[in-house]
N, C-alpha and C. Protein backbone atom coordinates (compact mmCIF):
# COMPACT_ATOMS: atom_id res chain seq x y z
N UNK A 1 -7.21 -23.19 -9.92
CA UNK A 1 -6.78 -21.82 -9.92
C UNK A 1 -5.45 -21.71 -9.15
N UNK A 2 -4.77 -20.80 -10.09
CA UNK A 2 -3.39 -20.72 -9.22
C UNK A 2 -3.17 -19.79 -7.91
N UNK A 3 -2.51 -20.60 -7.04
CA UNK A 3 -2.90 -19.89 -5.94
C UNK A 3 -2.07 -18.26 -5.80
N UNK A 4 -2.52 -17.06 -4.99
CA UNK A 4 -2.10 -15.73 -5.31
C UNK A 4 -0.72 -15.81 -4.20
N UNK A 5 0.39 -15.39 -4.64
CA UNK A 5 1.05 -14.74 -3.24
C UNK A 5 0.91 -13.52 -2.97
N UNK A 6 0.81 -13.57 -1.52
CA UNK A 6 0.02 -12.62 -0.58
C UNK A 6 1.35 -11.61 0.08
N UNK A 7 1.84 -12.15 0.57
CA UNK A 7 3.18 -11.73 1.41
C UNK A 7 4.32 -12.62 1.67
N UNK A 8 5.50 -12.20 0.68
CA UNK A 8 6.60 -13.40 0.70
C UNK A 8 7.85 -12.20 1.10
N UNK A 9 8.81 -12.67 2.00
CA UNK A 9 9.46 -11.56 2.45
C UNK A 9 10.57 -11.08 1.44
N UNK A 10 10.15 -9.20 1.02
CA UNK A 10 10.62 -9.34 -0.65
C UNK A 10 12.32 -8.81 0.05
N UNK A 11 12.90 -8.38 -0.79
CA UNK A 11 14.04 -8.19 -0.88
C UNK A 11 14.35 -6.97 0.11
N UNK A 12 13.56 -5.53 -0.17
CA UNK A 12 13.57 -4.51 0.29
C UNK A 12 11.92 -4.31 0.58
N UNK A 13 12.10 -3.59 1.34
CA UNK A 13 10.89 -2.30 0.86
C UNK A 13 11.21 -1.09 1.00
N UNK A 14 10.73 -0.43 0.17
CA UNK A 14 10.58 1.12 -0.57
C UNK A 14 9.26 2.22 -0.18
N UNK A 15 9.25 3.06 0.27
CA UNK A 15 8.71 3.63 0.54
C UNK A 15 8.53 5.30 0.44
N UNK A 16 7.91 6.27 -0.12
CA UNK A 16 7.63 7.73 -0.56
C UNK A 16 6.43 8.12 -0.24
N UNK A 17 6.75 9.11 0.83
CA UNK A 17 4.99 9.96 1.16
C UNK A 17 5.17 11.41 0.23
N UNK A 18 3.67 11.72 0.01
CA UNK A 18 3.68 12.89 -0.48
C UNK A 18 2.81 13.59 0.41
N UNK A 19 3.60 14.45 0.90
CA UNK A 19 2.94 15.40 1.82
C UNK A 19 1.90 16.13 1.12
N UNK A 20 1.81 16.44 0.36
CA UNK A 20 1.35 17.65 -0.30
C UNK A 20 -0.36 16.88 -0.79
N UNK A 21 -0.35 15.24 -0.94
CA UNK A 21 -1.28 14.95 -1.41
C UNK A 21 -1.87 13.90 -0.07
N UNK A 22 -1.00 13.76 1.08
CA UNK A 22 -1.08 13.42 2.02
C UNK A 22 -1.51 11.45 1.69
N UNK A 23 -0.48 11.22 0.74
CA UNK A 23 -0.36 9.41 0.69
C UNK A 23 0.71 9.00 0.96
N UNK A 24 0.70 7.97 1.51
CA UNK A 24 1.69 7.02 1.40
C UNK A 24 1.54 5.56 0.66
N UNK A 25 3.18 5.44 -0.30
CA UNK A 25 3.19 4.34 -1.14
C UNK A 25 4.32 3.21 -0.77
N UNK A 26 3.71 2.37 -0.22
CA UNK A 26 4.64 1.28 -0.13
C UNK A 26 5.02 0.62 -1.30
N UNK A 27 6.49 -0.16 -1.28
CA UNK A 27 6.49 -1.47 -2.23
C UNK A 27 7.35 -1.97 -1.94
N UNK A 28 6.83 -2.84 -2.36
CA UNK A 28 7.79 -4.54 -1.67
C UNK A 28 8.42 -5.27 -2.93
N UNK A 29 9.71 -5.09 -2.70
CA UNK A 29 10.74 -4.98 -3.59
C UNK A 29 10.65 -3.84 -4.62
N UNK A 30 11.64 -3.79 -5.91
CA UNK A 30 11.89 -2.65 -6.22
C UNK A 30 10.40 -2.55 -7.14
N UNK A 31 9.73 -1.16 -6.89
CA UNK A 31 8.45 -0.33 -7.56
C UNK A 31 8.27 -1.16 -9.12
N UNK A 32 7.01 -1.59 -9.39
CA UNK A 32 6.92 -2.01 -10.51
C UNK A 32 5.46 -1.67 -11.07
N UNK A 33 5.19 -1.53 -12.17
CA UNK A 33 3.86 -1.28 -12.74
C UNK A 33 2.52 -2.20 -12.48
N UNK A 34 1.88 -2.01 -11.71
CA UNK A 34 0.56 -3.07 -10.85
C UNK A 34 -0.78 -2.47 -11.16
N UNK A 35 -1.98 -3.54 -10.68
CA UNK A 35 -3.01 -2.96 -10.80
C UNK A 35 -3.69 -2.33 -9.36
N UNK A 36 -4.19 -1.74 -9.58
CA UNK A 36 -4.34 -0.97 -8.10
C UNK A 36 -6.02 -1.26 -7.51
N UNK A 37 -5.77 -2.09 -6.68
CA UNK A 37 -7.46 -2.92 -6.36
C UNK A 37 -7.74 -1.98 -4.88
N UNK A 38 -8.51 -1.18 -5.10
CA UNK A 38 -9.47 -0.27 -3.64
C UNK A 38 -9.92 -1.22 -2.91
N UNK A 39 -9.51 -1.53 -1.67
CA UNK A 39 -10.22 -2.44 -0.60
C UNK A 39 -11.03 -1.16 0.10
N UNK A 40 -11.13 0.00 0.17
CA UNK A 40 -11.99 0.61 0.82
C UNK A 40 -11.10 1.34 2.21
N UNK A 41 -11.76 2.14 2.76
CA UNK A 41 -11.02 2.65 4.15
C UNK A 41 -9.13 3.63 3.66
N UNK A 42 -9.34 4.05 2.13
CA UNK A 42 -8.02 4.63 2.06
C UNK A 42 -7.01 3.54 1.48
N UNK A 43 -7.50 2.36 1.32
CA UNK A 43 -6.47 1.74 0.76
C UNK A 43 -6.22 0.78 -0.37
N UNK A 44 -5.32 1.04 -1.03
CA UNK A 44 -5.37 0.67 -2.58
C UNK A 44 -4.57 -0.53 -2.40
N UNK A 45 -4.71 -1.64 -2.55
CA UNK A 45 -3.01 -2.93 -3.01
C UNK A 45 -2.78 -2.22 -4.34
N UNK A 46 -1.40 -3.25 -4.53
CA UNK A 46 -1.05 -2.93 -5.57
C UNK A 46 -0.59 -4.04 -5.93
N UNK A 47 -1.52 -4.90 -7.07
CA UNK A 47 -1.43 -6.53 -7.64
C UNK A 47 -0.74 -6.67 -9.30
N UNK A 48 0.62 -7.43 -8.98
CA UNK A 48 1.24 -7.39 -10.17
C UNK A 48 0.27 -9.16 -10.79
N UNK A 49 -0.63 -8.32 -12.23
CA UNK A 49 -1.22 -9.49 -12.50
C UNK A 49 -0.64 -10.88 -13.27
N UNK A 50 0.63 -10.33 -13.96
CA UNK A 50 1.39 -11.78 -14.40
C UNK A 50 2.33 -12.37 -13.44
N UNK A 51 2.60 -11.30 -12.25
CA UNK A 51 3.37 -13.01 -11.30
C UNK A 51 2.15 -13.12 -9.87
N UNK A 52 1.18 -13.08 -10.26
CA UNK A 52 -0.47 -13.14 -9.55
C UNK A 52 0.43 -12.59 -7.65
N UNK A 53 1.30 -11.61 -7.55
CA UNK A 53 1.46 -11.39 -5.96
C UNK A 53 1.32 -10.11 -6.18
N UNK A 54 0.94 -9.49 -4.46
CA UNK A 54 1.32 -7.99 -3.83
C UNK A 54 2.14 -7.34 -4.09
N UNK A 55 2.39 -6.53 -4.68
CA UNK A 55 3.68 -6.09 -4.64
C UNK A 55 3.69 -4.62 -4.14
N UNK A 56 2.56 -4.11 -3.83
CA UNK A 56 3.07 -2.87 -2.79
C UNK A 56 1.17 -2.50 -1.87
N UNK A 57 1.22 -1.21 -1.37
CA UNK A 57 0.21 -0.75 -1.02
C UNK A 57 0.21 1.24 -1.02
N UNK A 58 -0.78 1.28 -1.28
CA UNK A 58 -0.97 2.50 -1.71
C UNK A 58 -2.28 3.31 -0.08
N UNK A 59 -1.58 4.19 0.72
CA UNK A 59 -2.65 4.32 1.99
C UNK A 59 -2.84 5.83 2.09
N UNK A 60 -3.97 6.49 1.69
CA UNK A 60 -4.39 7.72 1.72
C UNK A 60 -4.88 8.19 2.79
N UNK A 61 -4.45 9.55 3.17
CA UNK A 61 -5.33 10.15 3.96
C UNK A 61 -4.97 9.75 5.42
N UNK A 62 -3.26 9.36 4.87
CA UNK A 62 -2.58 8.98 6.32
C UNK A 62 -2.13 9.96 7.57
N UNK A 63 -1.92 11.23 7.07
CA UNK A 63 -1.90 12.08 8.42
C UNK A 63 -3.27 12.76 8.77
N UNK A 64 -4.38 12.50 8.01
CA UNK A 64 -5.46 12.99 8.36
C UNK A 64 -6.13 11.67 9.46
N UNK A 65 -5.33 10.49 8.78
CA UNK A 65 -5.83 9.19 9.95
C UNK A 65 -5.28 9.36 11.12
N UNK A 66 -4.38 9.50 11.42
CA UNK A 66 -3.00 9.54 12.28
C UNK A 66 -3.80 11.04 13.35
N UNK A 67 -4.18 11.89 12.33
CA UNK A 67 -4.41 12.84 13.25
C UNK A 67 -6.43 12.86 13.89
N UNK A 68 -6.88 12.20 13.64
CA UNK A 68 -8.43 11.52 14.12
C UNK A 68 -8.12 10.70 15.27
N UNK A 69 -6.87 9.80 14.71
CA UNK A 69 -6.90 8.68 16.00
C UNK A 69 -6.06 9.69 17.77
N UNK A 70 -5.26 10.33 17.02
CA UNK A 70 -4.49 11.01 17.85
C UNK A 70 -5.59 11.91 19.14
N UNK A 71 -6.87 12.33 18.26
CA UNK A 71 -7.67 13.39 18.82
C UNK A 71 -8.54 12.33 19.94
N UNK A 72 -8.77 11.13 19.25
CA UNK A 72 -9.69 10.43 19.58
C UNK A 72 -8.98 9.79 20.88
N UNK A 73 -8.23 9.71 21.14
CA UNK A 73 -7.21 8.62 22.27
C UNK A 73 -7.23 9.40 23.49
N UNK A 74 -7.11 8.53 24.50
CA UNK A 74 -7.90 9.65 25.83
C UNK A 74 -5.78 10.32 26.42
């Protein structure tokens, strides 16, 4: 089996929150059409399946995280 790349340092990264739906979308190098695999906890990868690597991450529910941890911290 061919092995996956995981994290190779891409060119750029790119990045767009939507406030309104409260996500944030990473990608590593320029945005490309991926499959979007749920690891759970808010967060989606985003796996381009013909060159088998990462190519971004998809993290929901980031100022609602941001604002739990914020409450929670002494």
């Amino acid at each position: 089996m061919e092995a996956v790349k995981i994290l190779q340092q891409p060119a750029e990264v790119t990045w767009n929150y939507d406030e309104d739906a409260d996500v944030l979308y990473l990608a590593l190098g320029q945005p490309r059409p991926a499959l979007g695999i749920d690891i759970g906890d808010g967060v989606v990868l985003r796996y381009d399946e013909a060159a088998r690597e990462l190519v971004g991450l998809t993290l929901l529910g980031l100022r609602a995280r941001l604002m739990r941890e914020l409450a929670a911290s002494p």
